[in-house]
PDB file of N, CA and C in Angstrom:
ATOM      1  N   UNK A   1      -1.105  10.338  -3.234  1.00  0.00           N
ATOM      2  CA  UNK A   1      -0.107   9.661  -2.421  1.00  0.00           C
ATOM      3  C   UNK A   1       0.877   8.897  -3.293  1.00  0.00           C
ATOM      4  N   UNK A   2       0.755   8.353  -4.348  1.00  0.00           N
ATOM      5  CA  UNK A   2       1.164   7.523  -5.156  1.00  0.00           C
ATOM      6  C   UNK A   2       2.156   8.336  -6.081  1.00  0.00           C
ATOM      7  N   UNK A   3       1.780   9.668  -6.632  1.00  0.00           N
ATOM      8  CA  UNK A   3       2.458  10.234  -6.938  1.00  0.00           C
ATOM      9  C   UNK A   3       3.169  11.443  -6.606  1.00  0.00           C
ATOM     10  N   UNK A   4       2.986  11.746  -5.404  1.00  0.00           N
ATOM     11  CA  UNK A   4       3.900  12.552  -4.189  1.00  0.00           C
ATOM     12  C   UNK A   4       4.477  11.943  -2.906  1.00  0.00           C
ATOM     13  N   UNK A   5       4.718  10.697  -3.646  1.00  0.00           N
ATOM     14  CA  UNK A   5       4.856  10.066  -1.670  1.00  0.00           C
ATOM     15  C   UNK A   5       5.664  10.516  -0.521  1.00  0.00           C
ATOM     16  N   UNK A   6       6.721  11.659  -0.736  1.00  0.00           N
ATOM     17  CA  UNK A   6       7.120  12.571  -0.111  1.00  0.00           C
ATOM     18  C   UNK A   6       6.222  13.148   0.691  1.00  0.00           C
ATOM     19  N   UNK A   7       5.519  13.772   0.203  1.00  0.00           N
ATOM     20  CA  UNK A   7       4.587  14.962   0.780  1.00  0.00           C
ATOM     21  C   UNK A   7       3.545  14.052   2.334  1.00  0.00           C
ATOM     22  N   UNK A   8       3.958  12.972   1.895  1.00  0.00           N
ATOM     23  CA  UNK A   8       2.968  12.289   3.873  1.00  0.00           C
ATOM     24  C   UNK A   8       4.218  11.584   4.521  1.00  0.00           C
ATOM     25  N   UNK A   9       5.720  11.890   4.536  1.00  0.00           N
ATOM     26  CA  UNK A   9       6.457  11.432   5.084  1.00  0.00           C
ATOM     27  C   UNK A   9       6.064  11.911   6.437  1.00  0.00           C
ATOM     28  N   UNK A  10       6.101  11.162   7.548  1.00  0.00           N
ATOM     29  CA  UNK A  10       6.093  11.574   9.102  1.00  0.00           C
ATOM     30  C   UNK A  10       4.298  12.005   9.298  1.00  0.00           C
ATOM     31  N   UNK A  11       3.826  11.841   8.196  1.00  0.00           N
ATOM     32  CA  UNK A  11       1.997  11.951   8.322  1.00  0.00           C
ATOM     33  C   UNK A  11       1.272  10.938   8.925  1.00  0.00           C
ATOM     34  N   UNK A  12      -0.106  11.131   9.605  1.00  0.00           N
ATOM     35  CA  UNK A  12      -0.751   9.957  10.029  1.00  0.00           C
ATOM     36  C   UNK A  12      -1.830  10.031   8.563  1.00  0.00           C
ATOM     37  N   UNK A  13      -2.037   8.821   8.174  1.00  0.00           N
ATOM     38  CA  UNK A  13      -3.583   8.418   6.823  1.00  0.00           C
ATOM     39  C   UNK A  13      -3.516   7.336   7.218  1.00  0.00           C
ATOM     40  N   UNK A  14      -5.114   7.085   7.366  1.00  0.00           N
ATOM     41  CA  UNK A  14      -5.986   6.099   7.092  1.00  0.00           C
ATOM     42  C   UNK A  14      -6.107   5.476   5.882  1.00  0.00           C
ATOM     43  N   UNK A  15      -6.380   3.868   5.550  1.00  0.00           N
ATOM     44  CA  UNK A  15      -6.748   3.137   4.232  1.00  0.00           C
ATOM     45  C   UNK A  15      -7.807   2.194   4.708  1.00  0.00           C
ATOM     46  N   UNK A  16      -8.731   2.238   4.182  1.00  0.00           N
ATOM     47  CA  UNK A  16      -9.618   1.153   4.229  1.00  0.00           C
ATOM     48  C   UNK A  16      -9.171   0.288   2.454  1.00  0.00           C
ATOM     49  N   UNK A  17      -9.010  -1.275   2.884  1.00  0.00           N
ATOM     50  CA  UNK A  17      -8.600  -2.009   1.808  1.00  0.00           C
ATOM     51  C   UNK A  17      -8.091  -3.386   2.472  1.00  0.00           C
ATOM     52  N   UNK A  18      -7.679  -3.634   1.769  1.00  0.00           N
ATOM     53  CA  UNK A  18      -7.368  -5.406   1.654  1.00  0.00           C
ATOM     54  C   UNK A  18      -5.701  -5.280   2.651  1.00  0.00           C
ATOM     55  N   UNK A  19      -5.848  -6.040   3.300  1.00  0.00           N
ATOM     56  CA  UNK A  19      -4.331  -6.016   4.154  1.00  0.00           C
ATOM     57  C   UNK A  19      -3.914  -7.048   3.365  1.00  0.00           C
ATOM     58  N   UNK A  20      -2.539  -6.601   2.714  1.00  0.00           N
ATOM     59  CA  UNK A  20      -1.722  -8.381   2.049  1.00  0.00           C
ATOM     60  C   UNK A  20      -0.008  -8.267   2.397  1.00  0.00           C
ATOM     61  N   UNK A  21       0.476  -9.277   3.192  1.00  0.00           N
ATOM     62  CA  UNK A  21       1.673  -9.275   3.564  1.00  0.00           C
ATOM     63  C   UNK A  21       2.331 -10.241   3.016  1.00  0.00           C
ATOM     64  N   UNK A  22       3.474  -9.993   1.885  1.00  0.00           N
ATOM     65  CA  UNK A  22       4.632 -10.559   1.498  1.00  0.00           C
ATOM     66  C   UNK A  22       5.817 -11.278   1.626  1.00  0.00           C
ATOM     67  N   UNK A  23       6.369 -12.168   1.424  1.00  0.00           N
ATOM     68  CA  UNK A  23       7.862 -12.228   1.610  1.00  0.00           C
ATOM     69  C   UNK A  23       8.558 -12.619   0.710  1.00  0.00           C
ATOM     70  N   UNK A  24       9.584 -11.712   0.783  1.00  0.00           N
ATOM     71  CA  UNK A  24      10.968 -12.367  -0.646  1.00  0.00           C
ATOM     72  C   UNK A  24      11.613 -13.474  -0.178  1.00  0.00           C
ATOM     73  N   UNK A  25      11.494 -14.116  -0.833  1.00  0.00           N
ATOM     74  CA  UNK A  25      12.298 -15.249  -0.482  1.00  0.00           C
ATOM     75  C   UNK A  25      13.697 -15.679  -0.170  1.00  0.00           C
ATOM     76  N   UNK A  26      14.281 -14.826  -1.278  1.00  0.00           N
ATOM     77  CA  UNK A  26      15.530 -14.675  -1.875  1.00  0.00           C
ATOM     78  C   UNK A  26      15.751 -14.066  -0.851  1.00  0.00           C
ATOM     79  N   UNK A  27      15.535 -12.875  -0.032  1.00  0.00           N
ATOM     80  CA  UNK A  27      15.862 -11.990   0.259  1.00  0.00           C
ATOM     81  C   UNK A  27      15.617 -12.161   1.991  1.00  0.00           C
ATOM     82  N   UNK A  28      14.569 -12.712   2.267  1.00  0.00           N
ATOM     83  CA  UNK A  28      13.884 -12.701   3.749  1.00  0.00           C
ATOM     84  C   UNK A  28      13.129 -11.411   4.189  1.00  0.00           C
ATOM     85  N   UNK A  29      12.811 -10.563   3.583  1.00  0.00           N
ATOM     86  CA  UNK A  29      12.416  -9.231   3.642  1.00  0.00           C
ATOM     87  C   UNK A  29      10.896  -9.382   3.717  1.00  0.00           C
ATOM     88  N   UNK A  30      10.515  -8.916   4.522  1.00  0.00           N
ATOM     89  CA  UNK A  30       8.514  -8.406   4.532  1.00  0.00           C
ATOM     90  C   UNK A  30       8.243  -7.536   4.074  1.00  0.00           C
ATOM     91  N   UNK A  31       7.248  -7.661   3.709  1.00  0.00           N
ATOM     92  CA  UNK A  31       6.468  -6.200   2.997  1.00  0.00           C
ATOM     93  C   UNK A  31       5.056  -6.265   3.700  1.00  0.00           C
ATOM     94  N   UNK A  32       4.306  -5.053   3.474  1.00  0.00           N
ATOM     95  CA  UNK A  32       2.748  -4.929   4.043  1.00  0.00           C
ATOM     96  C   UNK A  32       2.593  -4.294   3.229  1.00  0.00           C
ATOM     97  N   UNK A  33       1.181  -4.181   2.772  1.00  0.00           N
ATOM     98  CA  UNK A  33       0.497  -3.391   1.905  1.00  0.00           C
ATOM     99  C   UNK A  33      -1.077  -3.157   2.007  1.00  0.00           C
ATOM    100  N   UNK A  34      -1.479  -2.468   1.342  1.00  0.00           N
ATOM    101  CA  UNK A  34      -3.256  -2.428   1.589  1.00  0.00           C
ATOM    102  C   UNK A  34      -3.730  -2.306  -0.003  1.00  0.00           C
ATOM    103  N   UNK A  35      -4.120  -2.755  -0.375  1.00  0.00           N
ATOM    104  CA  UNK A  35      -4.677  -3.056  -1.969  1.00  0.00           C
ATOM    105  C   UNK A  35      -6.081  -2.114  -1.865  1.00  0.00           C
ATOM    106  N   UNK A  36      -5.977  -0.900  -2.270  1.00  0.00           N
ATOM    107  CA  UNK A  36      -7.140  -0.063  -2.808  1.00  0.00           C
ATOM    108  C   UNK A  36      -7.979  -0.325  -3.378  1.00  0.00           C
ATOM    109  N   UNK A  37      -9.364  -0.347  -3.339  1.00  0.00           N
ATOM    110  CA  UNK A  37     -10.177  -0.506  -4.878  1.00  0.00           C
ATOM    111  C   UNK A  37      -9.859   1.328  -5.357  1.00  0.00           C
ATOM    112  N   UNK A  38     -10.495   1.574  -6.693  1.00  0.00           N
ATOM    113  CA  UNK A  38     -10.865   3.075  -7.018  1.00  0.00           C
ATOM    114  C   UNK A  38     -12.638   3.434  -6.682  1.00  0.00           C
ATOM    115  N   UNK A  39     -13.116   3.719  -6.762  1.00  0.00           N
ATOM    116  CA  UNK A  39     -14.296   4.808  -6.543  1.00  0.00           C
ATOM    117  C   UNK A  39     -15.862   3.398  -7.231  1.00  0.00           C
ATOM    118  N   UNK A  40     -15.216   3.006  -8.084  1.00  0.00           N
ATOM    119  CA  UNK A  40     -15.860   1.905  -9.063  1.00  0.00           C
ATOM    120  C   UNK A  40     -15.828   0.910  -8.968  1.00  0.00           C
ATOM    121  N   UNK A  41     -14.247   0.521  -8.258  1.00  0.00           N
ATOM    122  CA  UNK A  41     -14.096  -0.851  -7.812  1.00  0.00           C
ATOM    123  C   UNK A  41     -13.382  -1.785  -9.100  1.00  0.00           C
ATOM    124  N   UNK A  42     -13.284  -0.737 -10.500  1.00  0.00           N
ATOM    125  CA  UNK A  42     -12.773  -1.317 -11.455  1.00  0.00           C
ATOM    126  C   UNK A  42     -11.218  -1.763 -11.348  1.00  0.00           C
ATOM    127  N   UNK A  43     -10.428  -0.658 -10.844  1.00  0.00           N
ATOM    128  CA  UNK A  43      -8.772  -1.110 -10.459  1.00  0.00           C
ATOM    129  C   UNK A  43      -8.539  -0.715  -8.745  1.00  0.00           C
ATOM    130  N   UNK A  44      -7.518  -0.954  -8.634  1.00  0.00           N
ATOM    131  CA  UNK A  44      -6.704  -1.250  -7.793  1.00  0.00           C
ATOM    132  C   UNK A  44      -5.483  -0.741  -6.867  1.00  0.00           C
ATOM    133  N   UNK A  45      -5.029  -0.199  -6.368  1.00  0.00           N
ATOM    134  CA  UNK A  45      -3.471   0.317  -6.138  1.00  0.00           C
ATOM    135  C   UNK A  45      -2.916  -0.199  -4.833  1.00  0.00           C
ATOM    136  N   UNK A  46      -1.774  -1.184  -4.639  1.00  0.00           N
ATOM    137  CA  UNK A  46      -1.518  -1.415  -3.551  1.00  0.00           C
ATOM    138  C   UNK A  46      -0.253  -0.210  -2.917  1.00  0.00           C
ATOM    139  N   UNK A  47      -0.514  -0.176  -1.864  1.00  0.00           N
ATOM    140  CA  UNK A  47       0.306   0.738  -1.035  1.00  0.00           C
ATOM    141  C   UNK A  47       1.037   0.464  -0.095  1.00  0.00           C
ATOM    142  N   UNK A  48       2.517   0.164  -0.255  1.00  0.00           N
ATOM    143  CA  UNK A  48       3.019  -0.417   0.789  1.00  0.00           C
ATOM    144  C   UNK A  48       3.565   0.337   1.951  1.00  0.00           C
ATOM    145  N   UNK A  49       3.210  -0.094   3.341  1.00  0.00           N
ATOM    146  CA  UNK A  49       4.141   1.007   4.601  1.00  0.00           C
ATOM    147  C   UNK A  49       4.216  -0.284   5.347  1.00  0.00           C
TER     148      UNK A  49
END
């Protein structure tokens, strides 16, 4: 997903992960994201929609 993010435009996926919601300040803009662990739990990838 991370490196085709094209390819799930208009797709339904599931994430199990950390919900973390943002704001720019500067800007007033929100963001959402879901913070991944990997398989190990060693890193991380947040994913924003």
């Amino acid at each position: 997903m991370v490196t085709y993010p094209d390819m799930y435009i208009g797709k339904t996926v599931k994430m199990k992960g950390i919900y973390a919601r943002f704001s720019d300040e500067a800007t007033g803009e929100n963001y959402n994201a879901c913070i991944i662990q990997d398989a190990t739990a060693c890193c991380a990838q947040g994913i924003e929609f």
